[in-house]
PDB file of N, CA and C in Angstrom:
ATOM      1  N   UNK A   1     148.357  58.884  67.610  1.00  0.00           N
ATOM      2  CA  UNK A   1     147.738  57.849  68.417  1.00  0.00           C
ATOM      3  C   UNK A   1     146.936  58.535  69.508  1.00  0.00           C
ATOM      4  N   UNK A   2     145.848  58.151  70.014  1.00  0.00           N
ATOM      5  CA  UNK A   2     145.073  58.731  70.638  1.00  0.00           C
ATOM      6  C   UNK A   2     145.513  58.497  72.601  1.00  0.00           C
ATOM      7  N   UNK A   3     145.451  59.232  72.942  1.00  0.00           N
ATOM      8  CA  UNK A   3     146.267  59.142  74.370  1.00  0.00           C
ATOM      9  C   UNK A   3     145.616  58.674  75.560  1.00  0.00           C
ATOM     10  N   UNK A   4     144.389  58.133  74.691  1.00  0.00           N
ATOM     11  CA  UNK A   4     143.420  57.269  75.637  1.00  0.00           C
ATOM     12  C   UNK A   4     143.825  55.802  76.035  1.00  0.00           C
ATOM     13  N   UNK A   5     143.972  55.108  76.944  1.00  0.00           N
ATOM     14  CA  UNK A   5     144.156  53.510  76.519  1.00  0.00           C
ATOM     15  C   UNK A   5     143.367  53.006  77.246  1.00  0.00           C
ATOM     16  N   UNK A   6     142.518  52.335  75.971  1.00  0.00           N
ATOM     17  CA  UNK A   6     141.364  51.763  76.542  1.00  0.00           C
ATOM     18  C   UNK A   6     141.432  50.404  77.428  1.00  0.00           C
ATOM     19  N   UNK A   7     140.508  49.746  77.785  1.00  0.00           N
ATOM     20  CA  UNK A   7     140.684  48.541  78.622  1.00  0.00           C
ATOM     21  C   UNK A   7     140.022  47.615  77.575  1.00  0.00           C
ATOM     22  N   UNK A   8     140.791  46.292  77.529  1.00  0.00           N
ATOM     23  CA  UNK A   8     140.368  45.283  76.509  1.00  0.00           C
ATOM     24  C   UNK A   8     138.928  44.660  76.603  1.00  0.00           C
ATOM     25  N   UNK A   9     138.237  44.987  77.935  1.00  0.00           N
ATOM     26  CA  UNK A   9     136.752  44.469  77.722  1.00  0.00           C
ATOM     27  C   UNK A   9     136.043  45.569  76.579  1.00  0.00           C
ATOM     28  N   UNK A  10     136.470  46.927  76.764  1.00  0.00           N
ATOM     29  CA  UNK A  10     135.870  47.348  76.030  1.00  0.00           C
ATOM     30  C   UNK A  10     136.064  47.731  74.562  1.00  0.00           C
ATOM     31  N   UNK A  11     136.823  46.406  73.977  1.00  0.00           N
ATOM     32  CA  UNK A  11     137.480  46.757  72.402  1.00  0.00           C
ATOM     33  C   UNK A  11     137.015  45.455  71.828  1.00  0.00           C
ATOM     34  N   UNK A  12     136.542  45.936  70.375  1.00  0.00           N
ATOM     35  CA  UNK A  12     136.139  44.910  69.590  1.00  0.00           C
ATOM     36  C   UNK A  12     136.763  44.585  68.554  1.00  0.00           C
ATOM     37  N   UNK A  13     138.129  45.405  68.501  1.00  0.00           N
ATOM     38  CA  UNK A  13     138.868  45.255  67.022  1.00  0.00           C
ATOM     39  C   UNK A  13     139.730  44.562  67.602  1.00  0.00           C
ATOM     40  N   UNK A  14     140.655  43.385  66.484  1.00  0.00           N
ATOM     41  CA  UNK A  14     141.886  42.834  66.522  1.00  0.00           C
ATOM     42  C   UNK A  14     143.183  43.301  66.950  1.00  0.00           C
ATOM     43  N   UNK A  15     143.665  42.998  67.543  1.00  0.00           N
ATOM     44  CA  UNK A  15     145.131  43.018  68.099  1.00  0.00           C
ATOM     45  C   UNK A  15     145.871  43.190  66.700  1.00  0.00           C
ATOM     46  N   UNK A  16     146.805  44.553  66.683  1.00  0.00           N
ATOM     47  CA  UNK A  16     148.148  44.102  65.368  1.00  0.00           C
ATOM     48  C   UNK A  16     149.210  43.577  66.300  1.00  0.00           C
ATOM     49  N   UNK A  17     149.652  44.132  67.493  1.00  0.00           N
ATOM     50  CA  UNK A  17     150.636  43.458  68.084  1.00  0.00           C
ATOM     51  C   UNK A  17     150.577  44.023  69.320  1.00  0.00           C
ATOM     52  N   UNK A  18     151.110  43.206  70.415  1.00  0.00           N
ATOM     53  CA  UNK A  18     151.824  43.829  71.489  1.00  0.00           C
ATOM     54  C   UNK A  18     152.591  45.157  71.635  1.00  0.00           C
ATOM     55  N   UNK A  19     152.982  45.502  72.558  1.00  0.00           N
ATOM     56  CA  UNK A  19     154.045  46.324  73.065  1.00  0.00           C
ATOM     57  C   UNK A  19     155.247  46.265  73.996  1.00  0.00           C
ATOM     58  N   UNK A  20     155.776  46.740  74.015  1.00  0.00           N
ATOM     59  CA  UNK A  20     157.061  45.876  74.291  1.00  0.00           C
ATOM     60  C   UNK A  20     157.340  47.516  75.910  1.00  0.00           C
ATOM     61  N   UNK A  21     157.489  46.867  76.656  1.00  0.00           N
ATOM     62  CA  UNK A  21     157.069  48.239  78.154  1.00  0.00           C
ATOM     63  C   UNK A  21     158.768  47.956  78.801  1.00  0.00           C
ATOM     64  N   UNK A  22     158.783  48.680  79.730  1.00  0.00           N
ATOM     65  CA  UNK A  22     160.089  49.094  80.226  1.00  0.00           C
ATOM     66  C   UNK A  22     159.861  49.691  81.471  1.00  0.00           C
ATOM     67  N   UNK A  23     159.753  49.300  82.545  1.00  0.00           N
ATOM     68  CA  UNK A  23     159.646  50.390  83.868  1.00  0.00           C
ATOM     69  C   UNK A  23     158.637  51.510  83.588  1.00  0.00           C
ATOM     70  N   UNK A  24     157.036  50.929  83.071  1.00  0.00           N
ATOM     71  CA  UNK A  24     156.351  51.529  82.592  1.00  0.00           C
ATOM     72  C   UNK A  24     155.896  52.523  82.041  1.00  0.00           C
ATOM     73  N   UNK A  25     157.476  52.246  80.674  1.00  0.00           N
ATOM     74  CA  UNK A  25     157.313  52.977  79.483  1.00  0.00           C
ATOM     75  C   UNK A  25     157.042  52.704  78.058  1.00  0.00           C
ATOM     76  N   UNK A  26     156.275  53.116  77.477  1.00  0.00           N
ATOM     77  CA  UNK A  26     156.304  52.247  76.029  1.00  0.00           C
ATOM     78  C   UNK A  26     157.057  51.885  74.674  1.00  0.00           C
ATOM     79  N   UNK A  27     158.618  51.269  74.738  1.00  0.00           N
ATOM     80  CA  UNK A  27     159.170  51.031  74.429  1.00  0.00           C
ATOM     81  C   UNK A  27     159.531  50.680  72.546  1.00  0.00           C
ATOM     82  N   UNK A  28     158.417  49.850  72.648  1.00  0.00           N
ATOM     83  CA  UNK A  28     158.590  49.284  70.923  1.00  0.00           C
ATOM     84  C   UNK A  28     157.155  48.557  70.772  1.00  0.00           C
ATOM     85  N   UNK A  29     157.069  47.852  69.328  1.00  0.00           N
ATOM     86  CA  UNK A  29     156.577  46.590  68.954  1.00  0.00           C
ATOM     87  C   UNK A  29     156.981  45.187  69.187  1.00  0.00           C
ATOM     88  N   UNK A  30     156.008  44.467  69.708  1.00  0.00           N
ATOM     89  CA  UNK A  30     156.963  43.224  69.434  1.00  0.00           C
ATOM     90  C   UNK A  30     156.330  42.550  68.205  1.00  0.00           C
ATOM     91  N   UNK A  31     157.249  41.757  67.400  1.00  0.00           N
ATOM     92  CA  UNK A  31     156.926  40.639  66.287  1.00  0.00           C
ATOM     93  C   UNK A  31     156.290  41.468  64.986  1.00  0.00           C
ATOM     94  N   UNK A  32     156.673  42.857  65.024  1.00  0.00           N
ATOM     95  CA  UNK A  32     156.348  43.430  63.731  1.00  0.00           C
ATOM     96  C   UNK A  32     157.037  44.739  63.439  1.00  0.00           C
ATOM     97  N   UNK A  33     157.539  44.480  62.225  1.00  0.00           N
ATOM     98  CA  UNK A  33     158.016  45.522  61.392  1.00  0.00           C
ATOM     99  C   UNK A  33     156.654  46.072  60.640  1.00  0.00           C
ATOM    100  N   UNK A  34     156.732  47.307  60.813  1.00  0.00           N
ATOM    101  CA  UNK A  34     155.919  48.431  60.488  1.00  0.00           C
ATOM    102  C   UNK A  34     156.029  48.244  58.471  1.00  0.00           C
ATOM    103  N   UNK A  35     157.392  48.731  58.577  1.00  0.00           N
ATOM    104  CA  UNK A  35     157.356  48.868  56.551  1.00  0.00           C
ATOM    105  C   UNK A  35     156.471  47.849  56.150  1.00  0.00           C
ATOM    106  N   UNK A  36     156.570  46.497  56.518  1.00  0.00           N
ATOM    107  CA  UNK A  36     156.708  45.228  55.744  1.00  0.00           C
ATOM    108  C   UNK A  36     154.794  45.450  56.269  1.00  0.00           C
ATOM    109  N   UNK A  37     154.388  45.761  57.494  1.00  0.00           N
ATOM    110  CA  UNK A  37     152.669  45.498  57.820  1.00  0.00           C
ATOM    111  C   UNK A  37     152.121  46.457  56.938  1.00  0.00           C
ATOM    112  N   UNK A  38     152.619  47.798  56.471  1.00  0.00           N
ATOM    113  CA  UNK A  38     152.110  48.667  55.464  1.00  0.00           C
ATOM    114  C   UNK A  38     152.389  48.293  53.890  1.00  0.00           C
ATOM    115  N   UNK A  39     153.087  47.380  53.510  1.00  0.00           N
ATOM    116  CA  UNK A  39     153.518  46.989  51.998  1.00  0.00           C
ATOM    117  C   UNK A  39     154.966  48.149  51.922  1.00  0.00           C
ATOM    118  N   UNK A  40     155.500  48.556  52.527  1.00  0.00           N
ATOM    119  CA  UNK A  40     157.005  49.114  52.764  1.00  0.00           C
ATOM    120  C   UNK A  40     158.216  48.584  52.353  1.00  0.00           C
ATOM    121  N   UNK A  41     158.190  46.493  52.438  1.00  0.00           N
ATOM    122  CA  UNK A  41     158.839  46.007  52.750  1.00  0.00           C
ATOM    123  C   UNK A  41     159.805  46.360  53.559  1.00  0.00           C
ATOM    124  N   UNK A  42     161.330  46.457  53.623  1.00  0.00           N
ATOM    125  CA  UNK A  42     162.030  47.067  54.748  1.00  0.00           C
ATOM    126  C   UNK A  42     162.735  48.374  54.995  1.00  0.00           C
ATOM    127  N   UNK A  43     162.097  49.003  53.890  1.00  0.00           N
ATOM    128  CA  UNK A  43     162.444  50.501  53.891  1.00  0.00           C
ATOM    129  C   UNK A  43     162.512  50.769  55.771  1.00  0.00           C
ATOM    130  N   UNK A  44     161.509  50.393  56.530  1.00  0.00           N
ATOM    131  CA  UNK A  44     161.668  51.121  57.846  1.00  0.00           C
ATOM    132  C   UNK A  44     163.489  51.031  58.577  1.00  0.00           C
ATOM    133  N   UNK A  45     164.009  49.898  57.999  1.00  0.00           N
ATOM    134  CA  UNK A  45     165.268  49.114  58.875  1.00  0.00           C
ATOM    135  C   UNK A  45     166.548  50.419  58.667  1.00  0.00           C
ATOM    136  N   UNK A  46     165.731  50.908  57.317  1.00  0.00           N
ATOM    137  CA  UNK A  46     167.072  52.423  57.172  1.00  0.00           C
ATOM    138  C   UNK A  46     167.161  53.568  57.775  1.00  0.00           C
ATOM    139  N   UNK A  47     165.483  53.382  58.964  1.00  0.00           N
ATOM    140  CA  UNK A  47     165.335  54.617  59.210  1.00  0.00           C
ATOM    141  C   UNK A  47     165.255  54.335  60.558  1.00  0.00           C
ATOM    142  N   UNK A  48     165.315  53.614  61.120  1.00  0.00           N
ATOM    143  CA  UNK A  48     165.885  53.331  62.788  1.00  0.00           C
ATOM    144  C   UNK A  48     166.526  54.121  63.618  1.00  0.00           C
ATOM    145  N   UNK A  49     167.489  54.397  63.115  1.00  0.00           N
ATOM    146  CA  UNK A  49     168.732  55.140  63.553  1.00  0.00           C
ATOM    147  C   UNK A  49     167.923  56.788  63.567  1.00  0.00           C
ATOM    148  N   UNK A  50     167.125  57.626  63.124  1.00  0.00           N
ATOM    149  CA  UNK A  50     166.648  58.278  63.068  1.00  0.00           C
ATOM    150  C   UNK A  50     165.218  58.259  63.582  1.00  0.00           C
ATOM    151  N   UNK A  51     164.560  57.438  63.659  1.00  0.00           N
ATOM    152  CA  UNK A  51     162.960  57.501  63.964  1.00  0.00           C
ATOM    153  C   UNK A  51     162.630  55.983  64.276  1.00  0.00           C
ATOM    154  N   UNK A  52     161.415  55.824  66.140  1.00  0.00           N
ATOM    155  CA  UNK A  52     161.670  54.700  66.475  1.00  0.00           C
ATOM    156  C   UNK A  52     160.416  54.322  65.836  1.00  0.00           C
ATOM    157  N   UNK A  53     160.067  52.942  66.216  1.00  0.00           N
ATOM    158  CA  UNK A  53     158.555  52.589  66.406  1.00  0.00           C
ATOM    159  C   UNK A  53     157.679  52.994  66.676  1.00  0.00           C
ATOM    160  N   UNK A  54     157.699  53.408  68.133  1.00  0.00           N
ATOM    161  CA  UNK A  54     156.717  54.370  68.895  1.00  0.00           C
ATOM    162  C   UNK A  54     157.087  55.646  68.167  1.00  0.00           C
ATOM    163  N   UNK A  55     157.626  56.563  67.888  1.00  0.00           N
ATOM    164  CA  UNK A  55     157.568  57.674  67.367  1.00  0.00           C
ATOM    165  C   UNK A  55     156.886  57.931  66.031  1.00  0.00           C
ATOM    166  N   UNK A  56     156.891  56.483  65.459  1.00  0.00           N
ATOM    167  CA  UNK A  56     155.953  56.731  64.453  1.00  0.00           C
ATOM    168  C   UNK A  56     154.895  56.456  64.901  1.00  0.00           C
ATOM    169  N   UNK A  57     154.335  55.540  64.854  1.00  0.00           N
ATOM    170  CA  UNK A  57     152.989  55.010  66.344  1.00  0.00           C
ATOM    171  C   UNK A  57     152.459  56.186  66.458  1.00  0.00           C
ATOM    172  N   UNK A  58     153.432  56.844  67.248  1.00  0.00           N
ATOM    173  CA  UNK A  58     152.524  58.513  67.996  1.00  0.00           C
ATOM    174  C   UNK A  58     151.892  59.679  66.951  1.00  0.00           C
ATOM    175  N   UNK A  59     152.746  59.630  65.840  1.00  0.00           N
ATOM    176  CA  UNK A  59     152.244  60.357  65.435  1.00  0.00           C
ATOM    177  C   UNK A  59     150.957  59.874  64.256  1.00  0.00           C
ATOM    178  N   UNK A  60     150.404  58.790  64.352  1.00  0.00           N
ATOM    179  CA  UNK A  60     149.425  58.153  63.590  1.00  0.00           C
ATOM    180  C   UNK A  60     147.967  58.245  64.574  1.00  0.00           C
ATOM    181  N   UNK A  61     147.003  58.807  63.843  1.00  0.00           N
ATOM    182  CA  UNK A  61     145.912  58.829  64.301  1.00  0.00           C
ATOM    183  C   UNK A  61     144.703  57.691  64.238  1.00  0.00           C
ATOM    184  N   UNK A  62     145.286  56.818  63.686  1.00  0.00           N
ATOM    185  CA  UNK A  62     144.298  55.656  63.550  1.00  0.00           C
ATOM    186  C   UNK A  62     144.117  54.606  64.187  1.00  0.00           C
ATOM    187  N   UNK A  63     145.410  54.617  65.834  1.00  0.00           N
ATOM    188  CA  UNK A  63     145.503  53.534  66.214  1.00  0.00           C
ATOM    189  C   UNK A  63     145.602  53.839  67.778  1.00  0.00           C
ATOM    190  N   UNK A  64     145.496  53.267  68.500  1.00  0.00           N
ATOM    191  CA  UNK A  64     145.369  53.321  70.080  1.00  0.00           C
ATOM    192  C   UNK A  64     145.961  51.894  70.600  1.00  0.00           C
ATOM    193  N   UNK A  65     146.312  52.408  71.965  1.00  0.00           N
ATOM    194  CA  UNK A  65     146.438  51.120  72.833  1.00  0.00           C
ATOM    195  C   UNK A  65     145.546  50.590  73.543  1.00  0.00           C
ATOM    196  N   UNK A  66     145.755  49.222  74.092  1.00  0.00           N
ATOM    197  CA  UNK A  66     144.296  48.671  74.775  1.00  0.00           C
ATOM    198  C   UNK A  66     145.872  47.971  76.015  1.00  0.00           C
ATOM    199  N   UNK A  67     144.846  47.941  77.130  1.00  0.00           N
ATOM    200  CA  UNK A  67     145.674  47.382  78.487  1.00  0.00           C
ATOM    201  C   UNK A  67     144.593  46.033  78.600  1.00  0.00           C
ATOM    202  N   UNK A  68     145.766  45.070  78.821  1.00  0.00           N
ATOM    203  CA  UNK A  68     145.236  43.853  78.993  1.00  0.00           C
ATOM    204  C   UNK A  68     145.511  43.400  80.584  1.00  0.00           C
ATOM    205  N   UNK A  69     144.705  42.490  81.203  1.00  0.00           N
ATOM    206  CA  UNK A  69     145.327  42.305  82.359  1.00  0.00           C
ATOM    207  C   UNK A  69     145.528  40.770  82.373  1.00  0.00           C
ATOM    208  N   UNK A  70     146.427  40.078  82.769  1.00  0.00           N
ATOM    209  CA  UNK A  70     146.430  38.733  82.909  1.00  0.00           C
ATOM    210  C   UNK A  70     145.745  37.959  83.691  1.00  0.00           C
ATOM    211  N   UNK A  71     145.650  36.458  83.921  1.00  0.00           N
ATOM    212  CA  UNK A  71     144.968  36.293  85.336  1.00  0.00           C
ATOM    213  C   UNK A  71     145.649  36.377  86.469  1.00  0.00           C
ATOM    214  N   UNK A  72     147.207  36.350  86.605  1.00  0.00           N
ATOM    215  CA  UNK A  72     147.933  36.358  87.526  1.00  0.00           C
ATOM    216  C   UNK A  72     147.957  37.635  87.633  1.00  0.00           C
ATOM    217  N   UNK A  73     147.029  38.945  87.703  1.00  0.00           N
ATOM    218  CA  UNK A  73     147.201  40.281  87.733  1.00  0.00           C
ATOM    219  C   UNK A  73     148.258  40.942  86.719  1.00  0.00           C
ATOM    220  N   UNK A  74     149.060  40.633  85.972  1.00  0.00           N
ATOM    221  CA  UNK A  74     149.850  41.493  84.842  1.00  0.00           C
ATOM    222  C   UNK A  74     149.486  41.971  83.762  1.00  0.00           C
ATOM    223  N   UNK A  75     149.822  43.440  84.134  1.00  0.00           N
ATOM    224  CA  UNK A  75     149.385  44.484  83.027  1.00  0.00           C
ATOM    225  C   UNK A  75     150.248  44.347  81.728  1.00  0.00           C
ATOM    226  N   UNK A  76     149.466  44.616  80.525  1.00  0.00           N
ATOM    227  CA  UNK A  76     150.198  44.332  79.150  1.00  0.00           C
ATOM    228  C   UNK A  76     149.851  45.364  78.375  1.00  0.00           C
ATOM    229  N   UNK A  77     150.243  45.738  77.172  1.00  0.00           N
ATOM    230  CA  UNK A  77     149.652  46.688  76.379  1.00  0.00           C
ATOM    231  C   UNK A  77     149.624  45.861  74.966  1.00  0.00           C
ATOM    232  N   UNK A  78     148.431  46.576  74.145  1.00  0.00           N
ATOM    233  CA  UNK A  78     148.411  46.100  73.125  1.00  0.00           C
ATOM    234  C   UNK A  78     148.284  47.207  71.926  1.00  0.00           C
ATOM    235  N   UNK A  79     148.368  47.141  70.429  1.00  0.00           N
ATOM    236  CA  UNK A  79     148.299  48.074  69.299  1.00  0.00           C
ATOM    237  C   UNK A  79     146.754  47.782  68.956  1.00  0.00           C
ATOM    238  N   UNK A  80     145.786  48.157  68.680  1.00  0.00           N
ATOM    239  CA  UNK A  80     144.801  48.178  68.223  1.00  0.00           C
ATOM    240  C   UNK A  80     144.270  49.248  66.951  1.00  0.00           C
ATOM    241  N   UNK A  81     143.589  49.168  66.486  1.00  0.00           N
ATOM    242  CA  UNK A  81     142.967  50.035  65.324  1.00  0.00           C
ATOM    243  C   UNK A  81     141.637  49.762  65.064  1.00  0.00           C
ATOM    244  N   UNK A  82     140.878  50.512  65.054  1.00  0.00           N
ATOM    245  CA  UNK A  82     139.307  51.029  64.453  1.00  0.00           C
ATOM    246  C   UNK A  82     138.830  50.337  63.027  1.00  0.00           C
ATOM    247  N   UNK A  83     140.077  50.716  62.207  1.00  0.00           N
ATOM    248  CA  UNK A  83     140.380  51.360  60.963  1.00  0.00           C
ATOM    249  C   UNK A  83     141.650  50.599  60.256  1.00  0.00           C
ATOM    250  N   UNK A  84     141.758  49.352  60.240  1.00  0.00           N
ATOM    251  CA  UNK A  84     143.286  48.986  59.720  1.00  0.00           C
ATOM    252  C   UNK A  84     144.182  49.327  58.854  1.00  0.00           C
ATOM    253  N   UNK A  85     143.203  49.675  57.585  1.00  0.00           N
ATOM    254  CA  UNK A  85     143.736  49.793  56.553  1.00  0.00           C
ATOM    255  C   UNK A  85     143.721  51.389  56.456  1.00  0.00           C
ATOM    256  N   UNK A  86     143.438  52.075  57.110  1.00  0.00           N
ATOM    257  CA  UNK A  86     143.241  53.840  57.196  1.00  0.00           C
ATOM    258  C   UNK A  86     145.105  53.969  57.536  1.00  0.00           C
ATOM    259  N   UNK A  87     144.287  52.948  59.228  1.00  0.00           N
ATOM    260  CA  UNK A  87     146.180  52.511  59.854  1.00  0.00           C
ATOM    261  C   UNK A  87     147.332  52.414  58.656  1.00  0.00           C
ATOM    262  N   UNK A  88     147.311  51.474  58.114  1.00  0.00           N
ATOM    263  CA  UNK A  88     148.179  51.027  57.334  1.00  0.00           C
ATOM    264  C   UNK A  88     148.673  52.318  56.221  1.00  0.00           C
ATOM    265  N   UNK A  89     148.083  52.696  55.821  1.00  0.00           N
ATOM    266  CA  UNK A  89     147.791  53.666  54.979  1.00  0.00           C
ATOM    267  C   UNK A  89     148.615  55.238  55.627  1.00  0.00           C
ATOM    268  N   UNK A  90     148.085  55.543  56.729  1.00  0.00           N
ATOM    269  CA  UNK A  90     148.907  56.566  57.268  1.00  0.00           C
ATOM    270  C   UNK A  90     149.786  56.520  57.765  1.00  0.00           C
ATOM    271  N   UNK A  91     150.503  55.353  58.190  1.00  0.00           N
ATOM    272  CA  UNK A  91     151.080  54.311  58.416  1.00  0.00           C
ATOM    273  C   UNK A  91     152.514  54.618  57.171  1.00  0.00           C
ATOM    274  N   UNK A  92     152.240  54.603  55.913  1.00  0.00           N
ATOM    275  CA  UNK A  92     152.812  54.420  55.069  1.00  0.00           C
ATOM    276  C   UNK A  92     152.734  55.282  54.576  1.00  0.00           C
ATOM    277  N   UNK A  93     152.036  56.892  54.879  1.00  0.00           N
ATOM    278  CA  UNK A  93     152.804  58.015  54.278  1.00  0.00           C
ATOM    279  C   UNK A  93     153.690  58.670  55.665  1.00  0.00           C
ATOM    280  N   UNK A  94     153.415  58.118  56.521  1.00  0.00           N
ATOM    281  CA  UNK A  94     154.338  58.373  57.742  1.00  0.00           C
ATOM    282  C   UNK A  94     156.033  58.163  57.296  1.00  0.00           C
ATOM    283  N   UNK A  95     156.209  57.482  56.909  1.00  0.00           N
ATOM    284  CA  UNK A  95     157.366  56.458  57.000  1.00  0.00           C
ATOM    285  C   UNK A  95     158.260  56.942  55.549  1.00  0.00           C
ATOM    286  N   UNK A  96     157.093  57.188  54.219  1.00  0.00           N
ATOM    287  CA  UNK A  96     157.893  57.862  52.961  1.00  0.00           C
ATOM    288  C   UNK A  96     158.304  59.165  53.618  1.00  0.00           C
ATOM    289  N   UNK A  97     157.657  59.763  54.199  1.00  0.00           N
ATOM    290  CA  UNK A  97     157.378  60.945  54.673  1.00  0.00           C
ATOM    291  C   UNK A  97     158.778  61.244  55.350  1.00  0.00           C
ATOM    292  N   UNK A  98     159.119  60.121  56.338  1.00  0.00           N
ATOM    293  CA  UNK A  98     160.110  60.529  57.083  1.00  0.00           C
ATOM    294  C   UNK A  98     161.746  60.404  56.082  1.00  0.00           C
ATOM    295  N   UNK A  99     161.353  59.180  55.300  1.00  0.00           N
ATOM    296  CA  UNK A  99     162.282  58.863  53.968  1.00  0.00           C
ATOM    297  C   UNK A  99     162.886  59.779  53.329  1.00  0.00           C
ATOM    298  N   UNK A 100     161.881  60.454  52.976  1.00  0.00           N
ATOM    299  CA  UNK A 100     162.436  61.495  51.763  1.00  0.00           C
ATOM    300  C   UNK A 100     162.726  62.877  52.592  1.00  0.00           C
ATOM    301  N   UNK A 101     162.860  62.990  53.466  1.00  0.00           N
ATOM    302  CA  UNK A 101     163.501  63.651  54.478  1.00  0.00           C
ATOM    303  C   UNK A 101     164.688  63.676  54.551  1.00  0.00           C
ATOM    304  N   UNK A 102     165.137  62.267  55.044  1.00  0.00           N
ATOM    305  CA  UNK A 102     166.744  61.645  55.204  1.00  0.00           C
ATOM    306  C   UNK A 102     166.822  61.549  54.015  1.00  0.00           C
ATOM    307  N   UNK A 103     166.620  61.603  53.136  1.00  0.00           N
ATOM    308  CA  UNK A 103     167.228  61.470  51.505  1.00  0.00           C
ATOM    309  C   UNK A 103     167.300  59.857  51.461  1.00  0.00           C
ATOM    310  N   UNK A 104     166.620  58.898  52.269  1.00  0.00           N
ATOM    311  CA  UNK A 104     166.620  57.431  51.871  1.00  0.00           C
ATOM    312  C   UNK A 104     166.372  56.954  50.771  1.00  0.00           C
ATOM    313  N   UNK A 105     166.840  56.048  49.981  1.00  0.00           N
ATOM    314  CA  UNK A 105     166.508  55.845  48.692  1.00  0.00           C
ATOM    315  C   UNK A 105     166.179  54.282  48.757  1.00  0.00           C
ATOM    316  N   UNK A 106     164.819  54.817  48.429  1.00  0.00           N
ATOM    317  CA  UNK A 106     163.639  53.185  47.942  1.00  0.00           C
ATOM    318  C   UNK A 106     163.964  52.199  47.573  1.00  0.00           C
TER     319      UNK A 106
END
């Protein structure tokens, strides 16, 4: 993931999801499982315990965050991509990748 985070005036691609922050840290996804957005189905749910959201996130180059601001001044983060299906795609050798590692079985 690129360690830039852009500001939402200046992004023209779709939102995949939120982020889920913590004493302004970046915590998780909200409202999406990764396996199931790549065609995974829930292979990811076995690998939790070993590897988070964001850790996969980070190591994917196709996707960035965008900071949203509210009107009541609150900062938000969002998942964005260039490239969705590049996303999805690296996305999903990320994840076999980490699989056949742990010896998970498909």
């Amino acid at each position: 993931m690129s360690s830039e985070i852009r500001k939402s005036e200046q992004v023209t691609t779709r939102r995949i999801c939120f982020i889920t922050e913590n004493c302004e840290s970046f915590e998780g996804l909200e409202d999406l499982t990764l396996s199931e957005y790549c065609g995974l189905g829930r292979l990811h749910d076995k690998l939790l315990d070993s590897i988070s959201d964001m850790e996969l996130i980070i190591e994917c180059l196709n996707c960035y965050l965008v900071e949203h601001t509210a009107l009541e001044g609150a900062v938000f983060h969002a998942l964005h991509s260039d490239n969705e299906q590049a996303f999805k795609s690296e996305l999903r050798n990320k994840i076999l990748s980490h699989a056949s590692k742990l010896k998970v079985v498909l």
